[in-house]
Protein backbone atom coordinates (compact mmCIF):
# COMPACT_ATOMS: atom_id res chain seq x y z
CA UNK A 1 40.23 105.51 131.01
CA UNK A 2 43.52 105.54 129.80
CA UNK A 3 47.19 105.37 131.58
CA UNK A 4 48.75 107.27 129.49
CA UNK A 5 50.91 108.05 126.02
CA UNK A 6 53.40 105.40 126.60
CA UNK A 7 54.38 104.15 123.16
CA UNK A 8 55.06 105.55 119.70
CA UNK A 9 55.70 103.69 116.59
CA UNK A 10 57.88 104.51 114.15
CA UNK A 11 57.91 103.07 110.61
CA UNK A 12 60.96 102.56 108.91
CA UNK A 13 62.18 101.53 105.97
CA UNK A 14 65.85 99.86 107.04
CA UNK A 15 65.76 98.62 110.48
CA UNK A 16 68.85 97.92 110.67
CA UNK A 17 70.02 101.45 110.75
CA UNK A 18 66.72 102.72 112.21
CA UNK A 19 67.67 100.53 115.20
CA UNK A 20 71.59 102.21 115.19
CA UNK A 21 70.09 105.61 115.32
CA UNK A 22 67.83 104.97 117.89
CA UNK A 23 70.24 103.07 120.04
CA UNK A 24 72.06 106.12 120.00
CA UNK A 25 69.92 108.22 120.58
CA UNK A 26 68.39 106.71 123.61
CA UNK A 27 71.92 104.76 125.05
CA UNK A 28 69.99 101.45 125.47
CA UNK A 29 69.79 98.05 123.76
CA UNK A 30 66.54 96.87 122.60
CA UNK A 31 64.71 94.68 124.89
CA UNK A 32 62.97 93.18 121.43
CA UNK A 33 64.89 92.83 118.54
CA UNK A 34 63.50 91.09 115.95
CA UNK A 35 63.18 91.22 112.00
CA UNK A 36 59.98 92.08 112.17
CA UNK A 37 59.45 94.76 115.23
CA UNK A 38 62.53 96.28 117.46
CA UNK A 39 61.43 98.11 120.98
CA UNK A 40 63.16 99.56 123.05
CA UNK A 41 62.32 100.99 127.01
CA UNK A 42 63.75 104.34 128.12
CA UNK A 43 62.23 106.82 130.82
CA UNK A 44 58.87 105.34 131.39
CA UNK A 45 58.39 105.12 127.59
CA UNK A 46 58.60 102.44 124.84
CA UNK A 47 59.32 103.78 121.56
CA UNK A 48 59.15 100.68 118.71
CA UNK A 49 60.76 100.35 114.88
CA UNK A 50 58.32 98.84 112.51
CA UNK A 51 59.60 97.64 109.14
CA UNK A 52 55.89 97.32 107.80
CA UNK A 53 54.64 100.50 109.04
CA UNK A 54 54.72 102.29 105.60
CA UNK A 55 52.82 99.33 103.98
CA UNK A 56 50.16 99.67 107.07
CA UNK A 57 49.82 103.03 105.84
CA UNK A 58 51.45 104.86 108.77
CA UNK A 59 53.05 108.17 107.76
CA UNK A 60 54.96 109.25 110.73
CA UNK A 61 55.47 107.79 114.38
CA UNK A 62 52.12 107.06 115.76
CA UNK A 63 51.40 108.10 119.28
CA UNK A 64 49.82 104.84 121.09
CA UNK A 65 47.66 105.06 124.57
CA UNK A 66 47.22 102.74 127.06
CA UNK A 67 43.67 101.98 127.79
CA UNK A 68 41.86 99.69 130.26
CA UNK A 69 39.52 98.81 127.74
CA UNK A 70 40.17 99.02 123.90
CA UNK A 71 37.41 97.56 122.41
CA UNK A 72 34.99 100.07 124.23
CA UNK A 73 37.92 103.01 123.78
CA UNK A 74 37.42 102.17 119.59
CA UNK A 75 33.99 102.31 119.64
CA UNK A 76 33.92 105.41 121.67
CA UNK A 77 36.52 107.04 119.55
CA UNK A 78 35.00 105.72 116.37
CA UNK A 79 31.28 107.52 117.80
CA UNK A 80 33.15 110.58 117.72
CA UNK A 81 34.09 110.71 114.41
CA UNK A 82 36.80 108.57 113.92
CA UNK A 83 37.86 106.53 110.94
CA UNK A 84 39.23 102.96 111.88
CA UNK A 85 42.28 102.47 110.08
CA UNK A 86 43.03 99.12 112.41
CA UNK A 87 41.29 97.36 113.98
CA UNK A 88 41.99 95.37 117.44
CA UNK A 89 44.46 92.75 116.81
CA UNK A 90 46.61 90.73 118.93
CA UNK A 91 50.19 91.08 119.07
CA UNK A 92 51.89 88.62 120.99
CA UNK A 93 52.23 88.38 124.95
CA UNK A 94 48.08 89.99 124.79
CA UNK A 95 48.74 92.63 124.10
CA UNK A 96 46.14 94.22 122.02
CA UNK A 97 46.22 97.10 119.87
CA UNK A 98 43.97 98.83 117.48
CA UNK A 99 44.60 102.40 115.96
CA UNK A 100 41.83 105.16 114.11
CA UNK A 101 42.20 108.42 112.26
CA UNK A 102 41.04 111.27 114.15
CA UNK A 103 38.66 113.94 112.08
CA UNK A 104 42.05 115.59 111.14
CA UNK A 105 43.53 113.31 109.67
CA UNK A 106 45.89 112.40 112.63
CA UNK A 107 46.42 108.79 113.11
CA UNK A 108 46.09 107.69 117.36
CA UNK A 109 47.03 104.15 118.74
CA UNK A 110 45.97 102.39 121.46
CA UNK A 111 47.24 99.77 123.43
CA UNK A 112 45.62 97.32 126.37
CA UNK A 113 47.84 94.73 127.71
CA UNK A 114 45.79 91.66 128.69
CA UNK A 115 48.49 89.66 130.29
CA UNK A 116 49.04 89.92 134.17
């Protein structure tokens, strides 16, 4: 069961000016700004800057859903004919996260926040 696309990643390769565009963009300040991750809440949806993304291997933003449960959500997905490209790790806060490549080629996050 999911709740939802509610997140997408986007790597980038100079935060600082990845985080000035999307400031812009949106008309908020980011509620996490750190060297390492920026994120930032508008409309229902949080949209987050990762410096590291290209040496994770992402190639584009990466749309992430919110499950209920992600380790059974991976192993359903990955039953299906998906290709783990990472998996569940925790991320601060628990929050988990864990993303696979669909049989396409697309690359699909998900999310499941643990903390109440």
């Amino acid at each position: 069961m999911t709740a939802g696309l509610k997140t997408v990643i986007y790597p980038v390769k100079d935060i600082a000016k990845a985080k000035a565009l999307f400031t812009a963009l949106l008309g908020v300040e980011p509620y996490v700004d750190e060297p390492y991750y920026v994120g930032f809440k508008d409309a229902g949806q949080d949209v987050g800057l990762d410096p590291s993304g290209h040496s994770k291997g992402l190639t584009g933003p990466v749309p992430y859903w919110h499950v209920d449960d992600i380790k059974a959500t991976l192993s359903a997905l990955l039953a299906a004919g998906a290709e783990t490209l990472q998996d569940v790790q925790e991320v601060g806060g628990g929050r988990l996260i864990a993303s696979v490549k669909d049989t396409d080629g697309n690359q699909v996050g998900l999310i499941q926040d643990t903390a109440a």
